[in-house]
N, C-alpha and C. Protein backbone atom coordinates (compact mmCIF):
# COMPACT_ATOMS: atom_id res chain seq x y z
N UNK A 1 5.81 -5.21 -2.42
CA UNK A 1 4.77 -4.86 -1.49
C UNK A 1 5.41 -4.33 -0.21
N UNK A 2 4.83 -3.61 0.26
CA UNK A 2 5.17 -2.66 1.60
C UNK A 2 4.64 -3.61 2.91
N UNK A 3 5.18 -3.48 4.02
CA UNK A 3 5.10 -4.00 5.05
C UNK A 3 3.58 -3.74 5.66
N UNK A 4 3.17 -2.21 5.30
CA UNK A 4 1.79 -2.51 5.68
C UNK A 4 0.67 -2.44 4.47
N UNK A 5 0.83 -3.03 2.88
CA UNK A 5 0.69 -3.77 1.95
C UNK A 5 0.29 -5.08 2.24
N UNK A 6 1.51 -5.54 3.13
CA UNK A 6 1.67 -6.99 3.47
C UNK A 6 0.37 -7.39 4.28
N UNK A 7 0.56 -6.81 5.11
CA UNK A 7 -0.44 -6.99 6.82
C UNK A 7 -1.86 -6.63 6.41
N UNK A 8 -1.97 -5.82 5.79
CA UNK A 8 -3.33 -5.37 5.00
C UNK A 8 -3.98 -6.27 4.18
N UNK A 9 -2.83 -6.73 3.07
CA UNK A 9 -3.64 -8.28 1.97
C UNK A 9 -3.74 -9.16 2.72
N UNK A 10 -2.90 -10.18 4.42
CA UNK A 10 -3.37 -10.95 5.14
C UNK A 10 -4.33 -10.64 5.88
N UNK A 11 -4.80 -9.38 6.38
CA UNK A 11 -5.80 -9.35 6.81
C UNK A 11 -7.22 -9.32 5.90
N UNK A 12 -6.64 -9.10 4.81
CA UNK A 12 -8.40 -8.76 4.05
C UNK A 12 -8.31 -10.72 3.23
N UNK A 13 -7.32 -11.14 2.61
CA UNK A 13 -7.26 -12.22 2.49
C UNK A 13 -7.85 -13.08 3.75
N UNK A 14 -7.74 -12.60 5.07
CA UNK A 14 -8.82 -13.55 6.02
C UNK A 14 -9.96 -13.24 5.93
N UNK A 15 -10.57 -12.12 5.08
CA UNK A 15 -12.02 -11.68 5.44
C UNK A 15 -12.67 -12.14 3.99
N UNK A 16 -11.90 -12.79 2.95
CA UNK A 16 -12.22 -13.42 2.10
C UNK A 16 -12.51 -14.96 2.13
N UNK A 17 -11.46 -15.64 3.04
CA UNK A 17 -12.02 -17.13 3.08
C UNK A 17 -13.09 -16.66 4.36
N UNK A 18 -13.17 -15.68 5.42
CA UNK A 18 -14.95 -15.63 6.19
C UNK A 18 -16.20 -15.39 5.39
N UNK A 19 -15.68 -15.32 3.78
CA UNK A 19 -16.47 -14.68 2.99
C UNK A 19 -17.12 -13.40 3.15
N UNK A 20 -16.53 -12.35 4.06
CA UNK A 20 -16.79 -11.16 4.14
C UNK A 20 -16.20 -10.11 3.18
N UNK A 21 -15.69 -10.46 1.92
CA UNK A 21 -15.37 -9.07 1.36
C UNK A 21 -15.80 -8.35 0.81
N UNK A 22 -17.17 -8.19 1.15
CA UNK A 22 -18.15 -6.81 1.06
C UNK A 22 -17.83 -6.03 1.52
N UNK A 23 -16.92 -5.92 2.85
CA UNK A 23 -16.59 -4.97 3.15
C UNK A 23 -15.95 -4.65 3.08
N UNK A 24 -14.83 -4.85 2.00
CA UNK A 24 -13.25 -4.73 2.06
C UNK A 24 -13.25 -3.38 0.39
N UNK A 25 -12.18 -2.42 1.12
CA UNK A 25 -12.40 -0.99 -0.12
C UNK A 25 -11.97 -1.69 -1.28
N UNK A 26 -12.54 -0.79 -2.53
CA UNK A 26 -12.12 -1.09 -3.44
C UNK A 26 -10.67 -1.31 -3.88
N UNK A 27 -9.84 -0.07 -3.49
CA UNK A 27 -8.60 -0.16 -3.22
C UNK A 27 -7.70 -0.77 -2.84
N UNK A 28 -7.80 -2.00 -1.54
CA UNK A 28 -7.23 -3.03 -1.12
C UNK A 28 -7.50 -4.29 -1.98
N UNK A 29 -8.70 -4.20 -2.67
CA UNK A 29 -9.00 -5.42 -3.22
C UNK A 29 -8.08 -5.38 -4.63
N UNK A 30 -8.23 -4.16 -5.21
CA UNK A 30 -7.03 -3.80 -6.94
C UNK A 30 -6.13 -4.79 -6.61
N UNK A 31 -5.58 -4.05 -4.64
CA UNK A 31 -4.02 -4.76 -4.43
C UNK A 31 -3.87 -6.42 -4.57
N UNK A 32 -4.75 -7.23 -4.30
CA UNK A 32 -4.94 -8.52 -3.91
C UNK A 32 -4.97 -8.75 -5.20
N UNK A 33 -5.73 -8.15 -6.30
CA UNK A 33 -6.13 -8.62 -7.56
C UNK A 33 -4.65 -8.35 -8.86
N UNK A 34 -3.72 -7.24 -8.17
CA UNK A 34 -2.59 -6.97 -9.05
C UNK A 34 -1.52 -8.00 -8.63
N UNK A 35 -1.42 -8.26 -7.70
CA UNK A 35 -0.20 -9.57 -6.97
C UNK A 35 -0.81 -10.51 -7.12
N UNK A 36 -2.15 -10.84 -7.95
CA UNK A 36 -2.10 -12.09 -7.89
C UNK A 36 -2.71 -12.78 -6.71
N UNK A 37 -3.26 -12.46 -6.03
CA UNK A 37 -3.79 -13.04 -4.28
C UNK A 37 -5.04 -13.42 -4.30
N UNK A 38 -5.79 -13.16 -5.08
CA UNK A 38 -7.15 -13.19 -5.46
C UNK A 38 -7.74 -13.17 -6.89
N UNK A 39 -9.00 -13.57 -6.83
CA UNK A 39 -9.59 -13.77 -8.44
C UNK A 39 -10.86 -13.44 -8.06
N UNK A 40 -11.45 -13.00 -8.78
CA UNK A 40 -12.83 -12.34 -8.77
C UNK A 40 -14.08 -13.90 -10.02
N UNK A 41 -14.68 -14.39 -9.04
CA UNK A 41 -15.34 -15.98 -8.96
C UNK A 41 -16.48 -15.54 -9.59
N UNK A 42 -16.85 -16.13 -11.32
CA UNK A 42 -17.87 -15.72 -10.79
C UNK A 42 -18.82 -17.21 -11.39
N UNK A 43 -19.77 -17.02 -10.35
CA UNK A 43 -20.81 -18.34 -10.40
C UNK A 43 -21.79 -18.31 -11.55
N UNK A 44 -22.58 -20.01 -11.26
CA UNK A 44 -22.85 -20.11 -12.61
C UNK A 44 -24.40 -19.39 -12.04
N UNK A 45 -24.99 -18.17 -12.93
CA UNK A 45 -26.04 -17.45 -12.94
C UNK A 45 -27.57 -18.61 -12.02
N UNK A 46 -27.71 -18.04 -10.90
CA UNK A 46 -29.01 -18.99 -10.41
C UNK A 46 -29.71 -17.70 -9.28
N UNK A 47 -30.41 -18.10 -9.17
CA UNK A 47 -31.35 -17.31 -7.63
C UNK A 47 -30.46 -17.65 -6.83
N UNK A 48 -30.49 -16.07 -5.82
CA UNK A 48 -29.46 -15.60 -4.78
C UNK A 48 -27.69 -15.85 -4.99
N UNK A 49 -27.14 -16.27 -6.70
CA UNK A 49 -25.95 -16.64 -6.71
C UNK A 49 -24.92 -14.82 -7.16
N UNK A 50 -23.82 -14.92 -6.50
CA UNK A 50 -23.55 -13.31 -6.94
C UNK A 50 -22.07 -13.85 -7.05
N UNK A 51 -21.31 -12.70 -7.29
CA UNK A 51 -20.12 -12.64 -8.13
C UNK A 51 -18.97 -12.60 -6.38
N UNK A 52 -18.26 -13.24 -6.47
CA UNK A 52 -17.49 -13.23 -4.95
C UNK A 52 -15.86 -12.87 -5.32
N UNK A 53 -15.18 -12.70 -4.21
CA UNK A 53 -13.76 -13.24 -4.21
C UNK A 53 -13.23 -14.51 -3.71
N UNK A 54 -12.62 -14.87 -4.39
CA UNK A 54 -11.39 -15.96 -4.09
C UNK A 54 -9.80 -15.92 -4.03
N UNK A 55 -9.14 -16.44 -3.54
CA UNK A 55 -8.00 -16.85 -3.49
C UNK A 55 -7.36 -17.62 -4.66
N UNK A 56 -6.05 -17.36 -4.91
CA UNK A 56 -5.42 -17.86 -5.56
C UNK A 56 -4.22 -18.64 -5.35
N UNK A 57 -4.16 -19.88 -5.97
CA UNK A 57 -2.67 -20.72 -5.28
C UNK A 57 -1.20 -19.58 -5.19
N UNK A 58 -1.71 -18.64 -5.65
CA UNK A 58 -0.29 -17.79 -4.78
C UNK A 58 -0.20 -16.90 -3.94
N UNK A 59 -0.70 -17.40 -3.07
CA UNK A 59 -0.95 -16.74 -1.77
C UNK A 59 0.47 -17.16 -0.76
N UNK A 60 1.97 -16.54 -1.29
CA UNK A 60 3.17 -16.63 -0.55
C UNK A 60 3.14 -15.18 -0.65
N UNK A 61 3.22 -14.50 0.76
CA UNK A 61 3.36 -13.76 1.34
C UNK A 61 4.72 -13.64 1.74
């Protein structure tokens, strides 16, 4: 990963535990999802429940 790779997955990795990564491009998210940094959650089917991101125990940067 590239130095601004790096700074980019800690910053969008913070906008995932604010639970904001609706707004985060598709593109940054691949990155989080190819290293391993994230997992794509998905809940058990109910009213208002939707598909999120999470973190993964390898989050060493």
């Amino acid at each position: 990963m590239t130095d601004d790779q790096r700074r980019n997955a800690l910053a969008d990795m913070a906008l995932i535990v604010c639970g904001e990564e609706l707004d985060l491009p598709r593109r940054r998210v691949r990155i989080l999802l190819d290293h391993k940094l994230a997992v794509v959650q998905h809940p058990v089917l109910a009213a208002g429940s939707r598909t999120s991101l999470g973190l993964t125990d390898q989050n060493c940067l």
